[in-house]
C-alpha atoms as a PDB file:
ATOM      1  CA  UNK A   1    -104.341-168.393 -26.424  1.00  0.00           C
ATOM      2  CA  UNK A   2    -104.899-170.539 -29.666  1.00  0.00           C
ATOM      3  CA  UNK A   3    -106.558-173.931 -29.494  1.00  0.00           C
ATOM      4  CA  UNK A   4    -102.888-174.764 -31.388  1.00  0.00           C
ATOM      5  CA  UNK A   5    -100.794-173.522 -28.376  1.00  0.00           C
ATOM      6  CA  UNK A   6    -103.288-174.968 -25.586  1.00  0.00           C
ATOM      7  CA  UNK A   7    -102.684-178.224 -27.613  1.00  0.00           C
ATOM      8  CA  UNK A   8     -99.105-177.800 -26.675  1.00  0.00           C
ATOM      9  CA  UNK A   9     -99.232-178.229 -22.886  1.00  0.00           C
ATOM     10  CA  UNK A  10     -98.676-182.037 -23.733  1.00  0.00           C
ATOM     11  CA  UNK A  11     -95.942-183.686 -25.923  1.00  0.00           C
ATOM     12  CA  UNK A  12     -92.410-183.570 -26.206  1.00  0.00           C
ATOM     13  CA  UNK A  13     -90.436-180.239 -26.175  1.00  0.00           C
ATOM     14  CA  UNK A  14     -90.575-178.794 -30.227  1.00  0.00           C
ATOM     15  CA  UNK A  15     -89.520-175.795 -32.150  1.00  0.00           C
ATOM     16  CA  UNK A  16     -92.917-174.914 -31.813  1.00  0.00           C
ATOM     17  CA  UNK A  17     -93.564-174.841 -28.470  1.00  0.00           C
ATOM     18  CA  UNK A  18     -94.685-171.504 -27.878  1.00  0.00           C
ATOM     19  CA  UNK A  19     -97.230-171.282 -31.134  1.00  0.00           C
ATOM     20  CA  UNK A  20     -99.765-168.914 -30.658  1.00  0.00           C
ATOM     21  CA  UNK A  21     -98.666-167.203 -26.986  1.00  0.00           C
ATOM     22  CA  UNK A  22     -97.273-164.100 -26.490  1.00  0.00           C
ATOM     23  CA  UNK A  23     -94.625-163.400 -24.281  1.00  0.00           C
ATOM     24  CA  UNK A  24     -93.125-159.937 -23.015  1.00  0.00           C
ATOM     25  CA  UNK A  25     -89.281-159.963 -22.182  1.00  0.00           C
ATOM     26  CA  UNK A  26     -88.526-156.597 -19.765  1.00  0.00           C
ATOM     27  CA  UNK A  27     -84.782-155.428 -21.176  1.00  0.00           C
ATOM     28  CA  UNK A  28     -85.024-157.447 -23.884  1.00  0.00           C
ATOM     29  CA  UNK A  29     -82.783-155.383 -26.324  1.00  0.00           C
ATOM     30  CA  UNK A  30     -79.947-157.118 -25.064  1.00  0.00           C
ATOM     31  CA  UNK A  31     -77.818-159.520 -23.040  1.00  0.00           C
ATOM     32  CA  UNK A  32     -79.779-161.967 -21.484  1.00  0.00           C
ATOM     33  CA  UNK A  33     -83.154-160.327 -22.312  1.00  0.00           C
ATOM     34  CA  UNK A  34     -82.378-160.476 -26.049  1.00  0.00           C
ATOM     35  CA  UNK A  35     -81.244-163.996 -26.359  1.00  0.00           C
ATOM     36  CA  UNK A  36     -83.978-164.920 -24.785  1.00  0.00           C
ATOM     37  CA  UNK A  37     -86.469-162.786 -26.801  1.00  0.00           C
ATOM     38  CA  UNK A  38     -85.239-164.539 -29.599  1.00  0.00           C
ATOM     39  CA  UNK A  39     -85.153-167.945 -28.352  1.00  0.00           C
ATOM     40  CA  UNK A  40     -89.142-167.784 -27.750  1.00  0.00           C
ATOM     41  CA  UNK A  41     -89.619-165.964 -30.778  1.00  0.00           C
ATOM     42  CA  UNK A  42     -87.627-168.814 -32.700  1.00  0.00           C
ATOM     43  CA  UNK A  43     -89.577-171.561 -31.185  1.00  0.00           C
ATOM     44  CA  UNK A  44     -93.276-169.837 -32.320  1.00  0.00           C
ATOM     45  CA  UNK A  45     -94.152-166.752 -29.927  1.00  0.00           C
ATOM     46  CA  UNK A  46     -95.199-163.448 -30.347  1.00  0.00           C
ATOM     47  CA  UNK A  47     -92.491-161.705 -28.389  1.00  0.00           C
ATOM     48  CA  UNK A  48     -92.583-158.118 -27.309  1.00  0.00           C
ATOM     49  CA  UNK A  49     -89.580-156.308 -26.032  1.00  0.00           C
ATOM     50  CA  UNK A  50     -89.908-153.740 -23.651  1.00  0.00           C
ATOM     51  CA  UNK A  51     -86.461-151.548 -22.710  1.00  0.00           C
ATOM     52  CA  UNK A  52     -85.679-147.916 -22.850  1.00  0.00           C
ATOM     53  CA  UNK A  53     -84.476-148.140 -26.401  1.00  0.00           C
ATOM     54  CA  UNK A  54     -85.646-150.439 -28.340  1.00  0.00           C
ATOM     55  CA  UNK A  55     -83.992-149.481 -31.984  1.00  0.00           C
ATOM     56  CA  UNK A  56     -81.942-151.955 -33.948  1.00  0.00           C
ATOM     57  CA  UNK A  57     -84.120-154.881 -32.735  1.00  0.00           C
ATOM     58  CA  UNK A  58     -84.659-158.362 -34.732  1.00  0.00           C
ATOM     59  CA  UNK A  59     -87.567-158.279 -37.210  1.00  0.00           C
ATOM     60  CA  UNK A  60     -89.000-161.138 -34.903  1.00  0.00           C
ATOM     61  CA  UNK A  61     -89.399-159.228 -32.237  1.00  0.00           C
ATOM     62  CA  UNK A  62     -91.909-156.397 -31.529  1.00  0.00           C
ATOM     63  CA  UNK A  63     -90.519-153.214 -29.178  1.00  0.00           C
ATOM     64  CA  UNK A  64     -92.076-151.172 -26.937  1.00  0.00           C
ATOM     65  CA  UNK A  65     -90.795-148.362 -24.512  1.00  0.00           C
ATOM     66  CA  UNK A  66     -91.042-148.671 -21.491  1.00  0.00           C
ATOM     67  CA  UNK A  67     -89.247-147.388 -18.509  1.00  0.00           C
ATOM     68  CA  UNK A  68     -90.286-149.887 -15.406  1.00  0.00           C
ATOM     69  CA  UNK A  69     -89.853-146.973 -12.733  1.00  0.00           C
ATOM     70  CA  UNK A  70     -92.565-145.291 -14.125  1.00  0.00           C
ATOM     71  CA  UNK A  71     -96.277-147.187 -13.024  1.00  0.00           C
ATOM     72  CA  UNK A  72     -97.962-145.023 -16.310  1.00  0.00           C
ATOM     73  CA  UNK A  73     -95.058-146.238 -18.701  1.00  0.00           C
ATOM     74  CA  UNK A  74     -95.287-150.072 -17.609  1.00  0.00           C
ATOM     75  CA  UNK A  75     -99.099-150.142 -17.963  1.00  0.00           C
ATOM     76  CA  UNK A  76     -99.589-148.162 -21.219  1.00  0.00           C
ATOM     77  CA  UNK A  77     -96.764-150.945 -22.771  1.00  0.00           C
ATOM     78  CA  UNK A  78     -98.289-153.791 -21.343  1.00  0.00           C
ATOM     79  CA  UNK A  79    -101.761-152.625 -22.241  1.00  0.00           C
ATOM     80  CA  UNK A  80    -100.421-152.419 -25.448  1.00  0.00           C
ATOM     81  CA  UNK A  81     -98.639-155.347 -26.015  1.00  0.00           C
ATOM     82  CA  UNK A  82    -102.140-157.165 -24.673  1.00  0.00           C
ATOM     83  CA  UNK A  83    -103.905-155.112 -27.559  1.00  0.00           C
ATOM     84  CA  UNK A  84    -101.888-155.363 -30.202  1.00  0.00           C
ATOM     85  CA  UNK A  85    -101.821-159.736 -29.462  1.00  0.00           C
ATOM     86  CA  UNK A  86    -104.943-160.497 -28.015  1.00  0.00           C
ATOM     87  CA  UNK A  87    -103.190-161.108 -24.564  1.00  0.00           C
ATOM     88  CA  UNK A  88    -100.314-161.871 -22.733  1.00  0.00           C
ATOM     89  CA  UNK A  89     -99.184-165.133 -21.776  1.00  0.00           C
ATOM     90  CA  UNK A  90     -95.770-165.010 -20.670  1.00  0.00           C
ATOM     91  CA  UNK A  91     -93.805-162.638 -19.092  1.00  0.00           C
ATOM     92  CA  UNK A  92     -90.340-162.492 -18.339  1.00  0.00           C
ATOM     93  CA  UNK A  93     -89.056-159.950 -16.207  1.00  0.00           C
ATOM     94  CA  UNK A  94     -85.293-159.731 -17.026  1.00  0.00           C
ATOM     95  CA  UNK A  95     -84.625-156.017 -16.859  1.00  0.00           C
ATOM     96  CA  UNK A  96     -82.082-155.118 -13.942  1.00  0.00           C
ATOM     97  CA  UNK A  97     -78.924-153.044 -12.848  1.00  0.00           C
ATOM     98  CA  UNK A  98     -75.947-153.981 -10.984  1.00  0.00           C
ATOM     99  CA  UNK A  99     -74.179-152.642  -8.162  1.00  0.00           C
ATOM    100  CA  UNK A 100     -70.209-152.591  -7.395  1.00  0.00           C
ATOM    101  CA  UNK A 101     -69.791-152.008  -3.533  1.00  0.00           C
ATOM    102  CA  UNK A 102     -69.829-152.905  -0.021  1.00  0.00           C
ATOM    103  CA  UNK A 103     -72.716-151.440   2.121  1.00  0.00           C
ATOM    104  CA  UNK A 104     -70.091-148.543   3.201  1.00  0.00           C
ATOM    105  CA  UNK A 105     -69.453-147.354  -0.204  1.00  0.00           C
ATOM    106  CA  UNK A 106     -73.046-147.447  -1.710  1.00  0.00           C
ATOM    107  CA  UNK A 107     -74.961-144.499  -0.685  1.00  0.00           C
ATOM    108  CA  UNK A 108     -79.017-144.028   0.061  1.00  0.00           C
ATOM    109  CA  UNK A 109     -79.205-142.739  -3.509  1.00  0.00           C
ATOM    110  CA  UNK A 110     -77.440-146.085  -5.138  1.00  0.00           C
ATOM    111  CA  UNK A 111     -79.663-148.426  -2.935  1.00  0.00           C
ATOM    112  CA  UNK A 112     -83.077-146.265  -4.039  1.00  0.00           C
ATOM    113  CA  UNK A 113     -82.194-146.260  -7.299  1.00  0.00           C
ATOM    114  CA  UNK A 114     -80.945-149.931  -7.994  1.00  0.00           C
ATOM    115  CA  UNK A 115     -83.833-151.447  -5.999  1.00  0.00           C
ATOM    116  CA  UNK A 116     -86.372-149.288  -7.996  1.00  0.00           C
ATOM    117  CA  UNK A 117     -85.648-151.265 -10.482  1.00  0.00           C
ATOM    118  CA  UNK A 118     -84.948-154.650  -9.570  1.00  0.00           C
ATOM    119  CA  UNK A 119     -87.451-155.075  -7.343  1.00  0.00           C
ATOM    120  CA  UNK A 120     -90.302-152.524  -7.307  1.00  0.00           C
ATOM    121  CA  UNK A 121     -89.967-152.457 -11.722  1.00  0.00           C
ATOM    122  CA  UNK A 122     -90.373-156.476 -11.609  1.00  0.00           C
ATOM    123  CA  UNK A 123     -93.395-155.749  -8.918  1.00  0.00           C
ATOM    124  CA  UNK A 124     -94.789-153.018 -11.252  1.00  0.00           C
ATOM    125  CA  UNK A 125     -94.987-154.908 -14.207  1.00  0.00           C
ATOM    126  CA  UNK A 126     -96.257-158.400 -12.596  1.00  0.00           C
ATOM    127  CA  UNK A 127     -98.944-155.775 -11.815  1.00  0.00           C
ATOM    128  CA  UNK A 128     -99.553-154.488 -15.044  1.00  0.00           C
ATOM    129  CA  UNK A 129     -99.811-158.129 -16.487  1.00  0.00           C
ATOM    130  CA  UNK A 130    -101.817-159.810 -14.135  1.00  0.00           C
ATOM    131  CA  UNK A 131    -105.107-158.775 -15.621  1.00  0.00           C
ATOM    132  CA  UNK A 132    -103.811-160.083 -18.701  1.00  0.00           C
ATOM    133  CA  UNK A 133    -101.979-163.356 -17.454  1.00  0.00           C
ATOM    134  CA  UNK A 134    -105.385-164.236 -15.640  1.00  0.00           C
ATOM    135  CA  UNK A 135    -107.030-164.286 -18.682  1.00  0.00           C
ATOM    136  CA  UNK A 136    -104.562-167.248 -20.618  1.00  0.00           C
ATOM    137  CA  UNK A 137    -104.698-170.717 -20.369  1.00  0.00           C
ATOM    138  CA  UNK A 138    -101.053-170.700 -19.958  1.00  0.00           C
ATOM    139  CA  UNK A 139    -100.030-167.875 -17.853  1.00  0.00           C
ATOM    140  CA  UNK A 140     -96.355-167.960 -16.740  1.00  0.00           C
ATOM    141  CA  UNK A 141     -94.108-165.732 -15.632  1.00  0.00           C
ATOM    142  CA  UNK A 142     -90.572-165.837 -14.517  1.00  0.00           C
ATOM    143  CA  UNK A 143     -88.199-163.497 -12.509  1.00  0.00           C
ATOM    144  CA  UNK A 144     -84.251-163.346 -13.396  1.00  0.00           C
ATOM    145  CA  UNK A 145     -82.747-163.553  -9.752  1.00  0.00           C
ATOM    146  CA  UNK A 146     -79.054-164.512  -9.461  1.00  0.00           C
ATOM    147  CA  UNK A 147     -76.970-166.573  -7.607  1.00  0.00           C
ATOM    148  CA  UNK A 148     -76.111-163.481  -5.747  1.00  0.00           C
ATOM    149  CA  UNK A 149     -79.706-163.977  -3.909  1.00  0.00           C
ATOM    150  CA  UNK A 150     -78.047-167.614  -2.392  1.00  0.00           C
ATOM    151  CA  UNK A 151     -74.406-166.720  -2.415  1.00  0.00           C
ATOM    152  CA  UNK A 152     -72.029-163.728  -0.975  1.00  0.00           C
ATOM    153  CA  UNK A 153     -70.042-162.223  -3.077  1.00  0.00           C
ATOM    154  CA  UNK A 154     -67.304-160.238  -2.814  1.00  0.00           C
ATOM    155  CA  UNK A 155     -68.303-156.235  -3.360  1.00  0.00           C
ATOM    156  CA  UNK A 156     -71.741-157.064  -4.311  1.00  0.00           C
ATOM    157  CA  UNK A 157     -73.757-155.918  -0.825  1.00  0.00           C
ATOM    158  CA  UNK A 158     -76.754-153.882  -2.505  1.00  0.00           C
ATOM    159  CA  UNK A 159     -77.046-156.210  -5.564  1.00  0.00           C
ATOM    160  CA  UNK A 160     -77.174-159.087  -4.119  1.00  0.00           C
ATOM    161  CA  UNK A 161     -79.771-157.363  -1.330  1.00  0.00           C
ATOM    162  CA  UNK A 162     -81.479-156.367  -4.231  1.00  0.00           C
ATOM    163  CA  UNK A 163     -81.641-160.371  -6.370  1.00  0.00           C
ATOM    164  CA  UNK A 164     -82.289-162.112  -2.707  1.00  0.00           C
ATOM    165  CA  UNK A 165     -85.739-159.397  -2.671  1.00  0.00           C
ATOM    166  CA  UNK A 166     -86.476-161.201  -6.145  1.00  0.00           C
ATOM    167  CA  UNK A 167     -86.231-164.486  -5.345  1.00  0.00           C
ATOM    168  CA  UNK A 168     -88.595-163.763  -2.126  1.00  0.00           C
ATOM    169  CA  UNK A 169     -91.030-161.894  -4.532  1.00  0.00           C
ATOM    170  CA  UNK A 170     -91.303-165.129  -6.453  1.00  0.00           C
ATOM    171  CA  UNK A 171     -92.252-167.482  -4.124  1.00  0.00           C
ATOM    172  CA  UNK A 172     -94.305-165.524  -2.789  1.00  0.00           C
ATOM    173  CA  UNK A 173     -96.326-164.620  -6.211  1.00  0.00           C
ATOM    174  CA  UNK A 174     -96.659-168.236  -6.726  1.00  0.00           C
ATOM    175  CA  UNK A 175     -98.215-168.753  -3.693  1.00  0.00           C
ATOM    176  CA  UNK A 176    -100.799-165.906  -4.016  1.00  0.00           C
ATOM    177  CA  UNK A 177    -101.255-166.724  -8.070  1.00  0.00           C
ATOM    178  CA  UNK A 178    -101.077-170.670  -8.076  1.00  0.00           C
ATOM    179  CA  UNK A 179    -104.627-171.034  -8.033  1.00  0.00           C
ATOM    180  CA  UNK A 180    -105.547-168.755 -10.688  1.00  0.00           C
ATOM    181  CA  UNK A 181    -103.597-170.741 -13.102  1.00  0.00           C
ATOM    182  CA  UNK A 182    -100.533-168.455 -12.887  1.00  0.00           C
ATOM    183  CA  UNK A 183     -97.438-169.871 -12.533  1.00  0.00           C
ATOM    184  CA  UNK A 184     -93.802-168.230 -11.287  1.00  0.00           C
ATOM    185  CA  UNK A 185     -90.158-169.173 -11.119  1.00  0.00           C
ATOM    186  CA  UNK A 186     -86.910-167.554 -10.925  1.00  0.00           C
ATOM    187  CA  UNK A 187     -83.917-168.318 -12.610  1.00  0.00           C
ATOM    188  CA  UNK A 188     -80.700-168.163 -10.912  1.00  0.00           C
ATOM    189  CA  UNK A 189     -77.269-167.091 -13.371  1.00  0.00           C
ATOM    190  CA  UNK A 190     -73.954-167.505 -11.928  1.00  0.00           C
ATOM    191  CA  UNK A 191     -71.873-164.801 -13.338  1.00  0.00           C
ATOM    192  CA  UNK A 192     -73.459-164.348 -17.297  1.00  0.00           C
ATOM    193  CA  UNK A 193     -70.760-162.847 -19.928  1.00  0.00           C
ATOM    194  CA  UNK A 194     -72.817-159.844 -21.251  1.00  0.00           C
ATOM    195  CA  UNK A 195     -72.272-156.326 -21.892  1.00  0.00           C
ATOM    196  CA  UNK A 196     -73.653-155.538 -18.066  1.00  0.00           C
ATOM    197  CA  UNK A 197     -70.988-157.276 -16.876  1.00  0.00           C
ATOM    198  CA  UNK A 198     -68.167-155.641 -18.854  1.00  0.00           C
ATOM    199  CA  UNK A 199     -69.775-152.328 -17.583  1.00  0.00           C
ATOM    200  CA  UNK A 200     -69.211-153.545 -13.883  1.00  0.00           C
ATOM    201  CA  UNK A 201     -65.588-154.764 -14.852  1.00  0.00           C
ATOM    202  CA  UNK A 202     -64.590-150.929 -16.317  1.00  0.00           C
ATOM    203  CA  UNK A 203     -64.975-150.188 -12.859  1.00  0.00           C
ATOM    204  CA  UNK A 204     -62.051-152.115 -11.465  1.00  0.00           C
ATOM    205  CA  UNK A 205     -58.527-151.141 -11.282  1.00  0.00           C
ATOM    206  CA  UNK A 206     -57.414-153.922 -12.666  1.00  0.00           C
ATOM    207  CA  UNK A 207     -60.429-155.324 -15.328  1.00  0.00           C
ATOM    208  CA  UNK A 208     -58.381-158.424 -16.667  1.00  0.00           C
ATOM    209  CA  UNK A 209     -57.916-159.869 -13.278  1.00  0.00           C
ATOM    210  CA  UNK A 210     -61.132-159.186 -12.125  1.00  0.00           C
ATOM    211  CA  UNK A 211     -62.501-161.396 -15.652  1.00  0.00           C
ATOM    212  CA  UNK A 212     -59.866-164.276 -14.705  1.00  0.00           C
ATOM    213  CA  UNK A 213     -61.802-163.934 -11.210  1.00  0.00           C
ATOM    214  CA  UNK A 214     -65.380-163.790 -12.476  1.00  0.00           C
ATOM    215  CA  UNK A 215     -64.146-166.503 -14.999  1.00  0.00           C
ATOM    216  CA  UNK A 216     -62.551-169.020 -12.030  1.00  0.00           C
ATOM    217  CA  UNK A 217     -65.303-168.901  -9.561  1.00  0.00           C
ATOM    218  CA  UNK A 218     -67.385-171.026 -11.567  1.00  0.00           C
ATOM    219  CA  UNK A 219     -66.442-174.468 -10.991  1.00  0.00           C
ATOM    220  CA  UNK A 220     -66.906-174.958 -14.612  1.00  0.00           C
ATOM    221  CA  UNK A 221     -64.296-172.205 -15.391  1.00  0.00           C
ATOM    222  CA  UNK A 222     -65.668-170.196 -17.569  1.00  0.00           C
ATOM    223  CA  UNK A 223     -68.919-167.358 -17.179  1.00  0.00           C
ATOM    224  CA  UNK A 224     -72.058-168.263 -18.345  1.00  0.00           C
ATOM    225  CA  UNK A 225     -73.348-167.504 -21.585  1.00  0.00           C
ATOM    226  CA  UNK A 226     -76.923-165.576 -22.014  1.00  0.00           C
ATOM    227  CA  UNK A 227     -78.241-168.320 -24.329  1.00  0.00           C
ATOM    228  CA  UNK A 228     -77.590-171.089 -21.655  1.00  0.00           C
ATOM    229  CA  UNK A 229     -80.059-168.963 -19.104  1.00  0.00           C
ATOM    230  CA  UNK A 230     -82.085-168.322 -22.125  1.00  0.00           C
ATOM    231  CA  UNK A 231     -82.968-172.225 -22.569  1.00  0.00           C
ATOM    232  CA  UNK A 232     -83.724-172.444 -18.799  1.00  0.00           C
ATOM    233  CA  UNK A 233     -85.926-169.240 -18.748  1.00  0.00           C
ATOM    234  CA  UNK A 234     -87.549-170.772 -21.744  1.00  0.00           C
ATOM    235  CA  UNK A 235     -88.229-174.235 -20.011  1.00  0.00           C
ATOM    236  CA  UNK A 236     -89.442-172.749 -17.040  1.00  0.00           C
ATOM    237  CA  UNK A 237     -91.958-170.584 -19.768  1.00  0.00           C
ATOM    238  CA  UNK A 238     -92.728-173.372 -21.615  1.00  0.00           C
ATOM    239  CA  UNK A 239     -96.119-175.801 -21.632  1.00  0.00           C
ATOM    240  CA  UNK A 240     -93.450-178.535 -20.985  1.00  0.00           C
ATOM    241  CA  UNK A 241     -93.299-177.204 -17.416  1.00  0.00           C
ATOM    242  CA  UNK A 242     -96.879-177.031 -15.995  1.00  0.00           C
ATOM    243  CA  UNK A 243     -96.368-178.327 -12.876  1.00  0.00           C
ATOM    244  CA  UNK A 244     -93.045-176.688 -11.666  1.00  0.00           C
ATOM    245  CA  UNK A 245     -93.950-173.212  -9.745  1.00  0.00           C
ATOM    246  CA  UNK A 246     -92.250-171.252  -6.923  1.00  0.00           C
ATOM    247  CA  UNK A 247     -88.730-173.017  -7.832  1.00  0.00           C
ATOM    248  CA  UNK A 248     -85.616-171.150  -8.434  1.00  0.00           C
ATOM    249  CA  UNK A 249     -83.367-172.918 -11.531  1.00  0.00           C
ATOM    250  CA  UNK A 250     -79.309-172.667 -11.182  1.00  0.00           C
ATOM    251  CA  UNK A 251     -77.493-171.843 -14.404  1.00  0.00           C
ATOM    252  CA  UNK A 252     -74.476-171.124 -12.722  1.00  0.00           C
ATOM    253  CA  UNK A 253     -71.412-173.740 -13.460  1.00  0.00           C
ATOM    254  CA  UNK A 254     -72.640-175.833 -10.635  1.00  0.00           C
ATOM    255  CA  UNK A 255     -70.925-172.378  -7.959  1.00  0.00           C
ATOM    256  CA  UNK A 256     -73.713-172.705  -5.510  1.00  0.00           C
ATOM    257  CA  UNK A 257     -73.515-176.298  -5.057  1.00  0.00           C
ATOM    258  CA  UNK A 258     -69.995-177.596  -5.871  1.00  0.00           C
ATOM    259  CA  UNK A 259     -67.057-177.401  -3.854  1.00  0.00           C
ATOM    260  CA  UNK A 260     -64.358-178.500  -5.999  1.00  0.00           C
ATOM    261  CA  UNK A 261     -60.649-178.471  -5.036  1.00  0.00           C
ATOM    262  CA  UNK A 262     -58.074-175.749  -6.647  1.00  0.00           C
ATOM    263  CA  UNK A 263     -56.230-177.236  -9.383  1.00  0.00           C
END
């Protein structure tokens, strides 16, 4: 890290923030991993997406392929990424699948497959980084969990199996990591308006009541929006937050908290 972004770690929040580190964003080609990609890039880091497919990408941002269920695939990008910036700083691990179903209608195949990637991809990269992370004078790194990990929700058995696994994972990296200078957090979405979750509504019989549903369960009203967990995943990234590690940040309308009467 430059002497420019270790400067950084004191001071009020500023476009740039994140001068001179280098962050990786795991499904960062869209949704929530893309407005976050280009929220850090925007405020001064070297941000490298890694997805499956990683055409059509910003001119900010730097893409590499990488398919987390594969160990080879995760540390030849990483490696890269490292060599390509002179290290890696940040990482976000944002890449994830949902799940429709109870744990009657999701088979052995659904659960392998879905925590493959949730879980074990987000272990196999915070493996792949480490080396690198260990090396910055700002090492973060921060998990996407969901409020699915705090909260039951209807239809949502394996997922929600498979975000609680993530928000154990983080607290316990933070505890084995803390004292190498490695900070990790989780961030916690309600439901987030983004093409995953239109996927998840084809699969309804009735998609339009199932949005007014997703829409009404926040107390706010409404979904989410990826660049509101964006500015949270960024905070928790940031200098700004140097002593906050092992915590788990809501953005989720205030639904895990609030119990506000029906209108």
């Amino acid at each position: 890290m430059s002497d420019q972004a270790a400067a950084g770690t004191t001071g009020a929040p500023s476009a740039g923030r994140f001068t001179g580190l280098t962050a990786i964003v795991t499904g960062g080609a869209s949704g929530i991993g893309l407005a976050t990609a280009t929220l850090l890039a925007a405020s001064g880091a070297n941000v490298a997406v890694l997805d499956l497919r990683i055409d059509g990408l910003p001119d900010a941002l730097q893409g590499f392929e990488c398919d987390i269920t594969d160990r080879p695939s995760v540390v030849s990008a990483v490696d890269e990424v490292a060599a390509r910036f002179g290290g890696v700083d940040i990482l976000i691990n944002n890449a994830g699948i949902g799940s429709v179903g109870t744990v009657e209608e999701n088979d052995d195949a659904e659960w392998m497959r879905v925590l493959n990637v949730n879980v074990i991809g987000m272990a196999r990269v915070s493996a792949a980084a480490l080396p690198h992370l260990r090396r910055s004078s700002h090492a973060a790194v921060v998990n996407l969990c969901s409020i699915a990990a705090t909260s039951g929700l209807p239809q949502r058995a394996l997922y929600g199996a498979s975000k609680a696994a993530v928000y154990g994972l983080t607290i316990a990296m933070a505890t084995d990591h803390v004292r190498e200078g490695i900070r990790v957090n989780c961030v916690n979405p309600g439901t987030v308006h983004t093409p995953f979750v239109d996927a998840n509504l084809a699969k309804f019989s009735d998609p339009v009541a199932e949005l007014a549903a997703l829409n009404a369960r926040q107390p706010t009203g409404r979904m989410v929006t990826p660049e509101e967990v964006a500015s949270a995943i960024a905070y928790l990234a940031s200098p700004d937050s140097g002593s906050t590690t092992g915590t788990a940040l809501a953005v989720d309308g205030g639904m895990h908290t609030l119990r506000v009467r029906p209108q």
